[in-house]
Protein backbone atom coordinates (compact mmCIF):
# COMPACT_ATOMS: atom_id res chain seq x y z
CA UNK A 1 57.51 128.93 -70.09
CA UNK A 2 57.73 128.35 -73.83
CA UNK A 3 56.51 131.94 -74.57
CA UNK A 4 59.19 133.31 -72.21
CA UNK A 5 63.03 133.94 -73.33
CA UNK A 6 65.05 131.35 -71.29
CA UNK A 7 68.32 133.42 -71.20
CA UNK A 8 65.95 136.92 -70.13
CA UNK A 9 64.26 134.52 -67.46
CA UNK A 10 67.88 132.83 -66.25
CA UNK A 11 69.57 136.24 -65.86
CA UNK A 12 67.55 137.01 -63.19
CA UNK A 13 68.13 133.80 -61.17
CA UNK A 14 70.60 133.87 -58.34
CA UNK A 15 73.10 130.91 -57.30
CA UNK A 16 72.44 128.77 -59.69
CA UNK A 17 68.93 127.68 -58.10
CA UNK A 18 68.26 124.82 -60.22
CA UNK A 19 64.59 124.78 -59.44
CA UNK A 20 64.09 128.69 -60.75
CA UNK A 21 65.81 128.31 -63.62
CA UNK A 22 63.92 128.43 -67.12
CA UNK A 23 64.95 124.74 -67.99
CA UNK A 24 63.40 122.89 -65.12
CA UNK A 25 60.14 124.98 -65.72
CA UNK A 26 59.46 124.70 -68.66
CA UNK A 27 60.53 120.64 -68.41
CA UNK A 28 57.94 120.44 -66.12
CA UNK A 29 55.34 121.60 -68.50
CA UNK A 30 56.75 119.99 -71.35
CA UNK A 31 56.39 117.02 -69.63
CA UNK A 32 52.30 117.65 -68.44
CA UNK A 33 53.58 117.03 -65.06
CA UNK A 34 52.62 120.43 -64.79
CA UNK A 35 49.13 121.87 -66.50
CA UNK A 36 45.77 122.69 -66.26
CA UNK A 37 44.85 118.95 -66.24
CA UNK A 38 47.10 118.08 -62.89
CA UNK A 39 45.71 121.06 -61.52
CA UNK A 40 48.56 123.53 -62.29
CA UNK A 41 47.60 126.16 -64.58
CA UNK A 42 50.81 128.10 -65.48
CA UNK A 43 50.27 131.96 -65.26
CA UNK A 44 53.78 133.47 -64.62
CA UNK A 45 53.76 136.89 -64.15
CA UNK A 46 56.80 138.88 -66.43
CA UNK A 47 57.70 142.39 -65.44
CA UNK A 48 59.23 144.18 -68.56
CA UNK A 49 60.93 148.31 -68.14
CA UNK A 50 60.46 148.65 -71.78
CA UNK A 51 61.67 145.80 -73.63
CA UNK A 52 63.83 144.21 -71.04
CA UNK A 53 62.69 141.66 -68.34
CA UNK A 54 63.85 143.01 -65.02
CA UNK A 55 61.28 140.27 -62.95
CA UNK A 56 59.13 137.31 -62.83
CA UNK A 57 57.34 135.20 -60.60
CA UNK A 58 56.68 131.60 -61.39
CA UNK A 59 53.56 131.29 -60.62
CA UNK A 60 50.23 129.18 -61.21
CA UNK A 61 46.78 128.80 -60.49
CA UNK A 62 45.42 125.84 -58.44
CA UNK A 63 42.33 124.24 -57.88
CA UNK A 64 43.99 121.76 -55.00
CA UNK A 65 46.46 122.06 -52.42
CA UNK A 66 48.59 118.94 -53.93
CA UNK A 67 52.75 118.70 -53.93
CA UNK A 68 53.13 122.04 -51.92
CA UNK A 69 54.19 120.46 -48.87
CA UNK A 70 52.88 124.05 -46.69
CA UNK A 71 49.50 122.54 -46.02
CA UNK A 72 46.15 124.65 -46.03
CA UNK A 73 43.95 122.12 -46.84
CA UNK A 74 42.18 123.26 -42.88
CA UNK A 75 41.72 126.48 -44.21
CA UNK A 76 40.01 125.29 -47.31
CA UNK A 77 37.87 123.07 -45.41
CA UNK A 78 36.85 126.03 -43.25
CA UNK A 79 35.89 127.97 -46.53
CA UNK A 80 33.78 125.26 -47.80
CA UNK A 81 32.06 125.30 -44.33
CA UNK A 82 31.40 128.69 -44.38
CA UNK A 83 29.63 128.78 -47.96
CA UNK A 84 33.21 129.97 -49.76
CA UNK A 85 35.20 128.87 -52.60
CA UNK A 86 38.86 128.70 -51.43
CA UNK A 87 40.26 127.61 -55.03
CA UNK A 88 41.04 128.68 -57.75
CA UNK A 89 44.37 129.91 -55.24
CA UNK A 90 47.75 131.55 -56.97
CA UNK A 91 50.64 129.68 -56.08
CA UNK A 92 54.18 131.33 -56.25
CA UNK A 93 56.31 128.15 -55.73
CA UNK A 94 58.00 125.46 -57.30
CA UNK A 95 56.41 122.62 -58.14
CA UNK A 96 56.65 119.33 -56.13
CA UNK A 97 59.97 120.88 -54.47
CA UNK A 98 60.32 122.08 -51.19
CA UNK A 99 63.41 123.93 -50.92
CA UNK A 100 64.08 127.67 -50.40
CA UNK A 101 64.77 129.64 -52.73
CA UNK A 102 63.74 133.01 -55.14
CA UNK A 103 60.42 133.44 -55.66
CA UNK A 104 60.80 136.88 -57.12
CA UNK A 105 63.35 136.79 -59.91
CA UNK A 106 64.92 140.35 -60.03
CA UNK A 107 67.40 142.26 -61.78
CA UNK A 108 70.09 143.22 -60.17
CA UNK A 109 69.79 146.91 -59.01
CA UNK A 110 65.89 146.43 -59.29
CA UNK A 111 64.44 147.60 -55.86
CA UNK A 112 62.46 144.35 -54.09
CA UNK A 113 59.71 145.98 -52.41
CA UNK A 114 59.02 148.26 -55.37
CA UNK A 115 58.39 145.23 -57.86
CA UNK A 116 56.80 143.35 -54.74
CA UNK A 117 54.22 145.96 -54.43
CA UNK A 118 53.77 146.14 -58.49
CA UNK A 119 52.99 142.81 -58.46
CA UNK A 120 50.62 142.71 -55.37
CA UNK A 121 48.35 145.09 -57.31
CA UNK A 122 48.24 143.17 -60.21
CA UNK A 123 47.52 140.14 -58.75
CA UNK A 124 44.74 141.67 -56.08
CA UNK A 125 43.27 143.11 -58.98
CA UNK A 126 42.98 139.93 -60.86
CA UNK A 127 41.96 137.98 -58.44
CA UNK A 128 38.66 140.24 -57.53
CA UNK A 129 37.83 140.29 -60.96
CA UNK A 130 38.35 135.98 -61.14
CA UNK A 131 37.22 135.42 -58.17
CA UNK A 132 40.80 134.15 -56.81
CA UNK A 133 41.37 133.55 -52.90
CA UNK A 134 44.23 134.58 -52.10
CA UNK A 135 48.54 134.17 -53.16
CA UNK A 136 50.51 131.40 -51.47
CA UNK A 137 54.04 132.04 -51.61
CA UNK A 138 56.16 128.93 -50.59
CA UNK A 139 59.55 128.56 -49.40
CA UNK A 140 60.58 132.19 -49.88
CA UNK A 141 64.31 133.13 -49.08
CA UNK A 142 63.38 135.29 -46.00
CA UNK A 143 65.68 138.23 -47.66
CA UNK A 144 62.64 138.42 -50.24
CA UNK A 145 59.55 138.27 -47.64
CA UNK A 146 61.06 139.95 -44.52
CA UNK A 147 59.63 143.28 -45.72
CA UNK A 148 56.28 142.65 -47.22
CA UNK A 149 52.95 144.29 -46.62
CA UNK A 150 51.04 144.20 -43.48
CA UNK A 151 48.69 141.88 -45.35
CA UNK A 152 50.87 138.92 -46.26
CA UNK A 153 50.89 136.76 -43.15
CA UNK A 154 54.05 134.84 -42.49
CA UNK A 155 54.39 130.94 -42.14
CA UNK A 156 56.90 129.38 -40.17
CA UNK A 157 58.14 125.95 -40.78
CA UNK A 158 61.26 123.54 -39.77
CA UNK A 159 63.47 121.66 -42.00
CA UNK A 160 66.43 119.95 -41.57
CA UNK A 161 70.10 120.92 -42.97
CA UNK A 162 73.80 120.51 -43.43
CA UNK A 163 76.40 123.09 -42.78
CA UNK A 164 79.81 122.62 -44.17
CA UNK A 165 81.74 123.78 -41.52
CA UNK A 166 85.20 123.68 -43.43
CA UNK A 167 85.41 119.56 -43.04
CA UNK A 168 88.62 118.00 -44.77
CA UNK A 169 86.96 115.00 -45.42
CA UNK A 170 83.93 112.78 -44.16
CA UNK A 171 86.29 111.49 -41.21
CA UNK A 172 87.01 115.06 -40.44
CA UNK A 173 83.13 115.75 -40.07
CA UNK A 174 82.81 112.85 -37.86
CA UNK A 175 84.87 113.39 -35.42
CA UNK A 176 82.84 116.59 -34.38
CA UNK A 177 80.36 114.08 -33.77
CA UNK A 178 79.78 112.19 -29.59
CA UNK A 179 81.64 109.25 -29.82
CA UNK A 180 78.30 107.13 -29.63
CA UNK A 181 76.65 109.09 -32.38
CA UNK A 182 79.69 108.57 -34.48
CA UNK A 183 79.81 104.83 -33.94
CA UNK A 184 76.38 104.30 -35.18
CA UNK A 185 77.19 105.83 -38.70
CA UNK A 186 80.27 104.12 -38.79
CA UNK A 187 78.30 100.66 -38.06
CA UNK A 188 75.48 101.52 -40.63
CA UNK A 189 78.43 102.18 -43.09
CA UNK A 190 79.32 99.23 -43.00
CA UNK A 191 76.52 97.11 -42.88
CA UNK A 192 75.86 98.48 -46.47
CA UNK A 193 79.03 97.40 -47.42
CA UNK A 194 78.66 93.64 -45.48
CA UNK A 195 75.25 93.43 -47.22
CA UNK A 196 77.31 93.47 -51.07
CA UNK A 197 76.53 96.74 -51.95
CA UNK A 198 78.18 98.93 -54.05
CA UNK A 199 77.81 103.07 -54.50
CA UNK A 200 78.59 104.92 -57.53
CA UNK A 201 78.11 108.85 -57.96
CA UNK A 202 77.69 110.24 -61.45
CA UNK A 203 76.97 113.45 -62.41
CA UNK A 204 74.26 114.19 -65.21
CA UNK A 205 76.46 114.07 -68.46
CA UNK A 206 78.15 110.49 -66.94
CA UNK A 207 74.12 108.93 -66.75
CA UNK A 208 73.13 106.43 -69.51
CA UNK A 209 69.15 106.42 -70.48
CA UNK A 210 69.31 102.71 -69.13
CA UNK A 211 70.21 104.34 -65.91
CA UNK A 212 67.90 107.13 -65.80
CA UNK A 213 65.24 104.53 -66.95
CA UNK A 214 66.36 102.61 -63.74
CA UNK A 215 66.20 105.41 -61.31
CA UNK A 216 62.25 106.60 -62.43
CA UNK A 217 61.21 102.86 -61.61
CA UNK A 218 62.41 103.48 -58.16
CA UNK A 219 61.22 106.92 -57.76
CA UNK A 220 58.07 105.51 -59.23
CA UNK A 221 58.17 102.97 -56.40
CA UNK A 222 58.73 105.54 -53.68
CA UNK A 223 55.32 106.39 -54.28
CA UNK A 224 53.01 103.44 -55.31
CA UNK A 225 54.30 102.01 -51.83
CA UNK A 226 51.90 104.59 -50.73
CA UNK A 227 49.16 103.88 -52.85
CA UNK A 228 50.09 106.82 -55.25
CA UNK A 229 50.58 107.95 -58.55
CA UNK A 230 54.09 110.43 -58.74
CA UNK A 231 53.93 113.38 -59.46
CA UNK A 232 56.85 113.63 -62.37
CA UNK A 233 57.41 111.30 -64.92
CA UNK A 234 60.71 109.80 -66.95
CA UNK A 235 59.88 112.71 -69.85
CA UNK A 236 60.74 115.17 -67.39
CA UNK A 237 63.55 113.79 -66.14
CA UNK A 238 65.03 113.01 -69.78
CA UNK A 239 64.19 115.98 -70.86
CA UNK A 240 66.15 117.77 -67.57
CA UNK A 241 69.51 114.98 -68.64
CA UNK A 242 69.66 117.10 -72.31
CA UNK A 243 68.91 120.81 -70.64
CA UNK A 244 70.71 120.98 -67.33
CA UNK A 245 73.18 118.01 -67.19
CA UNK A 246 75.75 119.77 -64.95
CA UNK A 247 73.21 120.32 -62.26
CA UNK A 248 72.29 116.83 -61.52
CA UNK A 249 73.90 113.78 -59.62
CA UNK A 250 72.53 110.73 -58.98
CA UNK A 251 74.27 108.45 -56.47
CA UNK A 252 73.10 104.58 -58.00
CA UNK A 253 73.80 101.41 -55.55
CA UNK A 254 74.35 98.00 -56.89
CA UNK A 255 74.84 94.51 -55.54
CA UNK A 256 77.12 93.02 -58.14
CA UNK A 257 74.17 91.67 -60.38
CA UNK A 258 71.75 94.28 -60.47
CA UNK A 259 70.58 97.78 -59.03
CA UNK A 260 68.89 98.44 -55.79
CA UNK A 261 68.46 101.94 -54.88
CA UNK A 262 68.90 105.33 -56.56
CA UNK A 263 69.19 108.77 -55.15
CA UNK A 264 69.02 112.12 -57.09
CA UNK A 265 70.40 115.51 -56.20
CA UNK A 266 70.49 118.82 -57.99
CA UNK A 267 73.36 121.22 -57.95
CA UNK A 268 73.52 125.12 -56.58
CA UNK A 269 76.09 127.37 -56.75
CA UNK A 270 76.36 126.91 -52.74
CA UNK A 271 74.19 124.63 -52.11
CA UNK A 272 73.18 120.90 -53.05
CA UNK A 273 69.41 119.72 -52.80
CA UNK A 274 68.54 116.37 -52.22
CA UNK A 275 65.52 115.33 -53.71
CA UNK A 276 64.72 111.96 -54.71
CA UNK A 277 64.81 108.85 -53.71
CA UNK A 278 63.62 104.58 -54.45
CA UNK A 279 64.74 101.31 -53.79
CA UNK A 280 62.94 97.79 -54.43
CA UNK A 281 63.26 96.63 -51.25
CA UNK A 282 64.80 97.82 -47.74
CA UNK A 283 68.94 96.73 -47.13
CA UNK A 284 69.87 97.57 -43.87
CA UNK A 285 71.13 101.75 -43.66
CA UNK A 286 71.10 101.85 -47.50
CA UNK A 287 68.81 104.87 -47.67
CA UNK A 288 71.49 106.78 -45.02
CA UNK A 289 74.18 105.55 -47.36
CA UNK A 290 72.79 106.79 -50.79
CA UNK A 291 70.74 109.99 -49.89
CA UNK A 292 72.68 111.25 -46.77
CA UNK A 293 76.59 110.28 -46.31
CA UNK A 294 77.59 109.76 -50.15
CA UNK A 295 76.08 112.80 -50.79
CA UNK A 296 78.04 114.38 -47.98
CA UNK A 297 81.05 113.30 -49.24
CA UNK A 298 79.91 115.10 -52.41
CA UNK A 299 79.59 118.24 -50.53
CA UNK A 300 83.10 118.15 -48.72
CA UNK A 301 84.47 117.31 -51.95
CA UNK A 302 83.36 120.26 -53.64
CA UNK A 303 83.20 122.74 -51.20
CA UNK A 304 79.31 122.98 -50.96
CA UNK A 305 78.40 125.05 -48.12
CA UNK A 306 74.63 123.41 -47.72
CA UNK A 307 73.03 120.18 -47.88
CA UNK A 308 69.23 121.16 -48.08
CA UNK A 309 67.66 117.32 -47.84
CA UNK A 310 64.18 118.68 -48.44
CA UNK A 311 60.83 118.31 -46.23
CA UNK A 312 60.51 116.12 -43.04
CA UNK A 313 62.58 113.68 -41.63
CA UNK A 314 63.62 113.87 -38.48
CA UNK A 315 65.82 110.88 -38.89
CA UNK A 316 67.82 113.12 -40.04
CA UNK A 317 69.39 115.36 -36.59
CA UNK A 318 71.30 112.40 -35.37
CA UNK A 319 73.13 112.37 -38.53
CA UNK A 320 74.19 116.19 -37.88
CA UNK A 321 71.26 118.24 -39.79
CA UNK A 322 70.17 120.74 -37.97
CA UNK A 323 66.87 122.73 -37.69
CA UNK A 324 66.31 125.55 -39.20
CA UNK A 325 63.11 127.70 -40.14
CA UNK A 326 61.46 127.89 -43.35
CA UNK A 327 59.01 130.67 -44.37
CA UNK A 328 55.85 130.94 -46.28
CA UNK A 329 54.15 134.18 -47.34
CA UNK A 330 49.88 134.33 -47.77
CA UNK A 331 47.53 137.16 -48.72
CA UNK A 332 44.13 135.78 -47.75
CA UNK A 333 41.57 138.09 -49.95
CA UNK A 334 38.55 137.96 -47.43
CA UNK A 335 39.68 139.80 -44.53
CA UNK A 336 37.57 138.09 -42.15
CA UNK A 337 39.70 134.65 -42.76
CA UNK A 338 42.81 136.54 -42.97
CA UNK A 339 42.62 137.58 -39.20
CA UNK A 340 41.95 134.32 -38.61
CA UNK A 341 44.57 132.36 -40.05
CA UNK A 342 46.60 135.51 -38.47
CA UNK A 343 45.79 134.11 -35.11
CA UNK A 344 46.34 130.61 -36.21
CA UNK A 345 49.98 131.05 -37.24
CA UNK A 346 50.61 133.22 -34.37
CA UNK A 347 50.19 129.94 -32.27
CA UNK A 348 51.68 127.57 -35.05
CA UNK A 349 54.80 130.08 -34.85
CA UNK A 350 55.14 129.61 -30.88
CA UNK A 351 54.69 125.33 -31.37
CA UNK A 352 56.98 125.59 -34.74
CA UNK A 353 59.68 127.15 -32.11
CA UNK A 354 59.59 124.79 -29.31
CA UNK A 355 59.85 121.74 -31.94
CA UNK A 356 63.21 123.48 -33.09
CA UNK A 357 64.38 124.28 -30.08
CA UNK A 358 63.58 120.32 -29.01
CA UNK A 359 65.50 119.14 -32.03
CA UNK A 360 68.20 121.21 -31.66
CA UNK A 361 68.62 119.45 -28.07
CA UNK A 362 69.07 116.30 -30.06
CA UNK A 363 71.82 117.30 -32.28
CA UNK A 364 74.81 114.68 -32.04
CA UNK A 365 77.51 117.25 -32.27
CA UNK A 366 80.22 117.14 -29.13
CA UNK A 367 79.14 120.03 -26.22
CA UNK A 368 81.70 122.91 -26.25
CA UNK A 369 83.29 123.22 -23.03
């Protein structure tokens, strides 16, 4: 991202998608959170009429299926069984971050499928010649993928979001809620609060470096609970604090001697994305509290339209997300595997749909009569 002109690359990204946007790239690189040695060799592809950029694809080679969260890693198992390599694979997708978004970056009055195709050839070309498997395409706004070639299979997935449905206030939101459902938030609210805790929301220009230093340990955490090593590390994130400030917030909890818990969010035009989140050990509802309602309250607020909380979590539907689909686009170079993964997402698709449908069944919200 260092060879490409950040203010060519950010006039092509819509809504203020923090994720697309050259800054959180290239931090990611800077960093070595992302390069050749974690397994992401950067190779984003530029398309220039004449001098001027008019679209790009961020986009890298991988030689694992690691912090993608579509998994293949069945269909690489079935290439090594059949004799095959199924990596190196491209990857158009942003690391570690599973939320929707651009994955072609276009100029406006550029025609999609025209640069789509353009790109397709380049890439198919490549890849026979380097002995690539195929492109992954993850978490694609569906306006981009809807139209593709009869060769890129589609994915289905589920997550979980928040409409803003015109609420006043937090109250206001509640109050479309059963009068059960509602209770229980109400209760978990204030158990945080019985428990001594306090909840402050700054943005990214309000965040000291002791603070930031305080919310890596507990992303940090997050993961060696699972025996892991994260995936980012506190360069990135310091280095995001100085380039995109305005698009951060980071909700911090306190018990009036030290910190206990630390969310972080990033800010769209439309939409804000939570993303991460660590504590040092479990208070009662605290994890609701930082990563769900203060960040709702955030929302209402400032007239945010979407809460997109990221992958999994079905905790999440009695607290009023709701399901909704998530797509994936995958040109599978040996043909033979292609119509078979074809088949195998035509049946994902049909289980994908009755999971929705079960969670929608779940929602909290009161029945219209």
């Amino acid at each position: 991202m260092t060879e490409v002109n950040a203010v060519s690359w950010n006039n092509l990204v819509q809504t203020d998608d923090p994720f697309v946007c050259h800054e959180f790239l290239v931090a990611l690189e800077q960093s070595g959170s992302v390069s050749e040695a974690t397994g992401w060799l950067s190779k984003h592809l530029l398309v220039f009429e004449q001098q001027e950029l008019i679209a790009a694809m961020p986009l890298y080679l991988k030689n694992h299926s690691r912090g993608e969260y579509v998994f293949d890693q069945q269909w690489a198992d079935a290439y090594y069984q059949s004799g095959m390599e199924y990596y190196p694979k491209w990857l158009n997708a942003i690391p570690f971050t599973p939320c929707q978004g651009q994955r072609i970056l276009l100029k406006e009055g550029q025609d999609l499928s025209t640069v789509m195709q353009l790109c397709m050839n380049t890439l198919k070309a490549y890849s026979e010649q380097h002995n690539i498997s195929g492109l992954h395409c993850l978490f694609a706004d569906y306006s981009q993928i809807k139209d593709l070639p009869q060769d890129m299979l589609i994915r289905v997935g589920v997550q979980f979001q928040w409409f803003n449905k015109n609420y006043r206030d937090f109250d206001d939101y509640l109050q479309t809620f059963t009068s059960r459902q509602r209770k229980n938030i109400n209760k978990e609210r204030r158990r945080v609060k019985e428990q001594g805790i306090q909840l402050q929301k700054l943005t990214g220009q309000e965040i000291t470096q002791q603070q930031w230093q305080v919310f890596f340990q507990f992303y940090e955490l997050t993961y060696l609970k699972r025996g892991q090593a994260a995936y980012l590390n506190i360069a990135f994130f310091k280095q995001l604090a100085q380039s995109m400030p305005e698009q951060m917030l980071l909700v911090l909890a306190n018990n009036g001697q030290v910190y206990v818990g630390a969310a972080l969010s990033f800010i769209g035009e439309d939409t804000l994305y939570g993303r991460y989140w660590g504590c040092y050990e479990e208070y009662h509802s605290l994890h609701f509290e930082a990563c769900y309602y203060q960040v709702l309250e955030y929302c209402i607020a400032h007239n945010k339209q979407i809460f997109d909380s990221g992958a999994q979590g079905e905790h999440k539907i009695s607290r009023g997300f709701e399901p909704i689909n998530t797509y994936s686009a995958h040109w599978i170079k040996n043909t033979e595997f292609a119509k078979l993964i074809a088949d195998f997402l035509r049946r994902e698709e049909e289980m994908v749909e009755g999971y929705k449908q079960a969670c929608i069944k779940q929602l909290p919200f009161k029945k219209l009569v």
